[in-house]
N, C-alpha and C. Protein backbone atom coordinates (compact mmCIF):
# COMPACT_ATOMS: atom_id res chain seq x y z
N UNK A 1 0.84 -1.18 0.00
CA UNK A 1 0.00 0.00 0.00
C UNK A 1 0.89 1.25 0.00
N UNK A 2 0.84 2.45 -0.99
CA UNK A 2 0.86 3.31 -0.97
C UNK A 2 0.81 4.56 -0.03
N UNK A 3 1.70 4.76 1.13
CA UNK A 3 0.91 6.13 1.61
C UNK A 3 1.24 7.55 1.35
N UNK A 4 0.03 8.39 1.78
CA UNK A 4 0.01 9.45 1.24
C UNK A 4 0.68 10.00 2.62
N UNK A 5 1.31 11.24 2.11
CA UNK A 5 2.30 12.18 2.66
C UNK A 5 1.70 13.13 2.46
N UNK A 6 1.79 14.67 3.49
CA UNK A 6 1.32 16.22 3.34
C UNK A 6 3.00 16.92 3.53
N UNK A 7 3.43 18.16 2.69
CA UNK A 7 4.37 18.84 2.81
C UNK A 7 5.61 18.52 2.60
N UNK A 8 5.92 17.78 0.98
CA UNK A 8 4.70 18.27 0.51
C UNK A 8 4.06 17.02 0.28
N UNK A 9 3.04 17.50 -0.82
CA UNK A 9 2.08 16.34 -0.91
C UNK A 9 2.67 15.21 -1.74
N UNK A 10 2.89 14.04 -1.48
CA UNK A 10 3.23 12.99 -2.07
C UNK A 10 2.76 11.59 -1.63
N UNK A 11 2.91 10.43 -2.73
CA UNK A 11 2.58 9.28 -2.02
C UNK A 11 4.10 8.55 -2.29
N UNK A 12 4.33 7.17 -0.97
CA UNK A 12 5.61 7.04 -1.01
C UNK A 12 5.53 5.24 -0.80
N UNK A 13 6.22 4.74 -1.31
CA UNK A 13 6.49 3.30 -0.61
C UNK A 13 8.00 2.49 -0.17
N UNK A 14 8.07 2.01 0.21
CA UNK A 14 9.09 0.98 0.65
C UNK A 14 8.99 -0.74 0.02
N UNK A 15 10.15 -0.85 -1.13
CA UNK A 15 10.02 -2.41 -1.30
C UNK A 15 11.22 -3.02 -0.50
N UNK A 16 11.15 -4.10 0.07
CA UNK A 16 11.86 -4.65 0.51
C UNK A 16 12.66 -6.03 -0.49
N UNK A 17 13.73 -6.36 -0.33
CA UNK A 17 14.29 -7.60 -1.36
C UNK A 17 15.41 -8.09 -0.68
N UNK A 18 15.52 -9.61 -0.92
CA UNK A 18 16.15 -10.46 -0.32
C UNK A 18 17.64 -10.14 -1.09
N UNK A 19 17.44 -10.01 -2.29
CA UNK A 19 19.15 -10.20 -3.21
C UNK A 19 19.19 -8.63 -3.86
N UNK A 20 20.58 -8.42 -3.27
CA UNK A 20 20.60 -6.35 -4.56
C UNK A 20 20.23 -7.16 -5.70
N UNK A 21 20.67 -7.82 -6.31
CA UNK A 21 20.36 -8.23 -8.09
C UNK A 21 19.34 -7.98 -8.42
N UNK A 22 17.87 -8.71 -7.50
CA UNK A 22 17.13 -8.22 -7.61
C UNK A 22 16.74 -6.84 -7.87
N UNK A 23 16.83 -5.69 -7.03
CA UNK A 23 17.03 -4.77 -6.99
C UNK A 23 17.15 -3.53 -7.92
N UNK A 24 18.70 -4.26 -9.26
CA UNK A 24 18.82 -4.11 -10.60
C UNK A 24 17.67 -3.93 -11.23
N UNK A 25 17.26 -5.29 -11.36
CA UNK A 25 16.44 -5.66 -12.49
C UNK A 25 15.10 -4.61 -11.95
N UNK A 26 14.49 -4.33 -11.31
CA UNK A 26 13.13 -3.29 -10.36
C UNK A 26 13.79 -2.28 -10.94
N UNK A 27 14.83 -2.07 -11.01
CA UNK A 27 15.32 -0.34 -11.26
C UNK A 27 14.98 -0.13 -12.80
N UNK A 28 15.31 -1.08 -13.77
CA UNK A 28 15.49 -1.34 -14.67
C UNK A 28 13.66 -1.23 -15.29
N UNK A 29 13.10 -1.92 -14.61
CA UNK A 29 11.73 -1.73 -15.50
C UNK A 29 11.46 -0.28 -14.79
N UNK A 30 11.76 0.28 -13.48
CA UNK A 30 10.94 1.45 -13.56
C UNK A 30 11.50 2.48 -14.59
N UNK A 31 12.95 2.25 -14.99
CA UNK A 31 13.41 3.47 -15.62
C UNK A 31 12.62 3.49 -16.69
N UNK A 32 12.26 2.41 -17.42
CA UNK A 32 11.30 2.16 -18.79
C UNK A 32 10.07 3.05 -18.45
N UNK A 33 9.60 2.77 -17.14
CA UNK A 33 8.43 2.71 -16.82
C UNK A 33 7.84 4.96 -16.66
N UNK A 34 9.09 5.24 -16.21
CA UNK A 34 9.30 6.50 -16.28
C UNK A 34 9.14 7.17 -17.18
N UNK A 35 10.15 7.13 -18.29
CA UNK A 35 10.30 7.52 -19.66
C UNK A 35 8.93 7.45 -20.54
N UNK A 36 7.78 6.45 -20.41
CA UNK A 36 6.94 6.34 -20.61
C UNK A 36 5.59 7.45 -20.08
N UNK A 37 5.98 7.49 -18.89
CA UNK A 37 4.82 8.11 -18.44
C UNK A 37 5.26 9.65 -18.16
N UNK A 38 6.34 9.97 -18.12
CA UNK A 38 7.22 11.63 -18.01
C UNK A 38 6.34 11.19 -16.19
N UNK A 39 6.79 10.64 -15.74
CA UNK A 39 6.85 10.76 -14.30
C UNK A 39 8.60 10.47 -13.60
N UNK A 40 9.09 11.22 -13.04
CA UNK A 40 9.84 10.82 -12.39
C UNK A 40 9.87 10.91 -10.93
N UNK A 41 9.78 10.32 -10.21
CA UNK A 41 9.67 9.80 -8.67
C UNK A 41 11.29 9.86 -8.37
N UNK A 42 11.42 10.47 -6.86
CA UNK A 42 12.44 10.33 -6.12
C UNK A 42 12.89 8.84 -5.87
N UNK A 43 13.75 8.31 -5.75
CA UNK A 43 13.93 7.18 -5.48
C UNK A 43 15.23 7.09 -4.91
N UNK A 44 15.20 6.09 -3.56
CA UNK A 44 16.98 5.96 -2.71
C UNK A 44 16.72 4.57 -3.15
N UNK A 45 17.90 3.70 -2.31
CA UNK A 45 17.76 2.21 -2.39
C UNK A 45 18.76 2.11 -1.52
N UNK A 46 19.19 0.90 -1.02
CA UNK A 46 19.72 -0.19 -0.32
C UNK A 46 20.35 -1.25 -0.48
N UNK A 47 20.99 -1.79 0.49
CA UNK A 47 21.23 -3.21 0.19
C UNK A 47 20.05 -3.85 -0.12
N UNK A 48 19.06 -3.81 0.53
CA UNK A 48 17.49 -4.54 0.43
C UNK A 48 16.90 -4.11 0.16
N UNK A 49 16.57 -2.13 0.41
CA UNK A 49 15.28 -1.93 0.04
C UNK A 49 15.23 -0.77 -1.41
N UNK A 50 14.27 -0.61 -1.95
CA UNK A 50 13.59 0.80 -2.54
C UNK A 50 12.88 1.66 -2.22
N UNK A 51 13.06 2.60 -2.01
CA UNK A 51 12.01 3.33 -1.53
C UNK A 51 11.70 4.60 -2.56
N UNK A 52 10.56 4.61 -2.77
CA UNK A 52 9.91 5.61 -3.77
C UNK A 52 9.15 6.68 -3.54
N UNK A 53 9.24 8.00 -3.54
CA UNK A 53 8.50 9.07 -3.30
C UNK A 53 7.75 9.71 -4.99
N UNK A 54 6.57 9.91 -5.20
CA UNK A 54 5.73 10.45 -6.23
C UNK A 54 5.48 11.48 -5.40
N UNK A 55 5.99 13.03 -6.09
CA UNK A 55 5.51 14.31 -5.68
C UNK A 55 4.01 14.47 -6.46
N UNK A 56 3.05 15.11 -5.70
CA UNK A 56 1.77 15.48 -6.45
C UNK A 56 1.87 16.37 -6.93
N UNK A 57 1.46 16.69 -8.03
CA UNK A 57 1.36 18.27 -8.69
C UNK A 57 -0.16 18.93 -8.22
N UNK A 58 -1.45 18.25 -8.15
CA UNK A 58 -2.72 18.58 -7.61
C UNK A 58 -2.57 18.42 -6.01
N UNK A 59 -3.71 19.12 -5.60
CA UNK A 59 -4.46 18.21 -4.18
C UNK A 59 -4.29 17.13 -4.12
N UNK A 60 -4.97 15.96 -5.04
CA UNK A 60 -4.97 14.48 -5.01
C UNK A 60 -4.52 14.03 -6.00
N UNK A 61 -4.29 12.80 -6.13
CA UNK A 61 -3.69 11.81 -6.82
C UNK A 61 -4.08 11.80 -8.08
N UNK A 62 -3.64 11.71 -9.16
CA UNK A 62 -4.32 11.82 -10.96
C UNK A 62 -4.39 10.14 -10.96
N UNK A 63 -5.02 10.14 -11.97
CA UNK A 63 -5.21 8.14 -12.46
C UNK A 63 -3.80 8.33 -13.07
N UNK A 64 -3.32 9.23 -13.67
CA UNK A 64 -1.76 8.69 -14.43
C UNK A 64 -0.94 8.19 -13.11
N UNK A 65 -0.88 9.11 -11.90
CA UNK A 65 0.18 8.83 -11.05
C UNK A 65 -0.37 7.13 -10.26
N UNK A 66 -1.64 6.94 -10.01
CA UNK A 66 -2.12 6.22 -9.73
C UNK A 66 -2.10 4.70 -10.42
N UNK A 67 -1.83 4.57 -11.88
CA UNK A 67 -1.94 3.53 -12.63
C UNK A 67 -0.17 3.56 -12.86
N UNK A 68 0.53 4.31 -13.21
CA UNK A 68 2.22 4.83 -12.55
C UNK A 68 2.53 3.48 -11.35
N UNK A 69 1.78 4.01 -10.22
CA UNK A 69 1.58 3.26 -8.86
C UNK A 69 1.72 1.82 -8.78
N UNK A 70 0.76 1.68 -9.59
CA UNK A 70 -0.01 0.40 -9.75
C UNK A 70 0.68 -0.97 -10.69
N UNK A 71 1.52 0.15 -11.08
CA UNK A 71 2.66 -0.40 -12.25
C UNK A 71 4.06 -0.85 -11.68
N UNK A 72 4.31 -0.32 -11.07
CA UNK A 72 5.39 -0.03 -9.62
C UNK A 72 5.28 -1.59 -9.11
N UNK A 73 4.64 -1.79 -8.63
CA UNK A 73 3.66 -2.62 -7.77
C UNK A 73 3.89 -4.20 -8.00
N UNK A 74 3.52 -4.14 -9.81
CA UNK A 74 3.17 -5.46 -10.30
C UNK A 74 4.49 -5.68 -10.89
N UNK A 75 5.67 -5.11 -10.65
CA UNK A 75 6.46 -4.78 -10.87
C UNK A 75 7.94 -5.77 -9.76
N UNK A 76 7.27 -5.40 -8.88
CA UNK A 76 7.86 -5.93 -7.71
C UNK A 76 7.09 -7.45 -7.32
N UNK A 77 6.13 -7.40 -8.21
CA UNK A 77 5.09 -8.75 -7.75
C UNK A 77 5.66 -9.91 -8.40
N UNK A 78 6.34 -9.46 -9.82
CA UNK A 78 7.11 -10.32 -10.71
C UNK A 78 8.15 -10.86 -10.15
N UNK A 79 8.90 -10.32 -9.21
CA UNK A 79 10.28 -10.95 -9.04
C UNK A 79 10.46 -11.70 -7.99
C-alpha cells in the first residue's frame, strides 16, 4: 500500500528484497516505466530496500500517477 504524505504532498512506498540483483532488475523496468509516463519519482535504495516518493502536482492523486503506482507494484510482484 501506498501512503500518502502532506508537505509536501506525495505518495511514497518501501520495497523490501532479499538479493541487490534483484534490486537491478526493479530499477530497470521502472526506468522504462518512467520515460513512458514523463513521471519521475524520487527514489533511494539499499542493500534490500527501494524506496519511492511520487511528488503530487494537484491536491490528489491523478489516475496517471495512480496507474504509474499500480505499475510499480506489479512490478515488484514479478520478481
Amino acid at each position: 500500500m501506498w501512503n500518502e504524505r502532506e508537505s509536501p504532498l506525495r505518495i511514497e512506498k518501501r520495497f523490501e528484497f532479499e538479493e541487490y540483483s534483484k534490486i537491478s532488475k526493479f530499477m530497470e523496468k521502472i526506468e522504462k516505466l518512467c520515460k513512458e509516463n514523463d513521471i519521475y519519482p524520487n527514489i533511494s535504495f539499499g542493500k534490500n530496500f527501494v524506496s519511492i516518493s511520487i511528488f503530487l502536482d494537484n491536491k490528489k492523486i491523478s489516475d496517471n500517477e495512480k496507474d504509474f503506482s499500480k505499475d510499480i507494484d506489479k512490478f515488484y510482484l514479478e520478481d
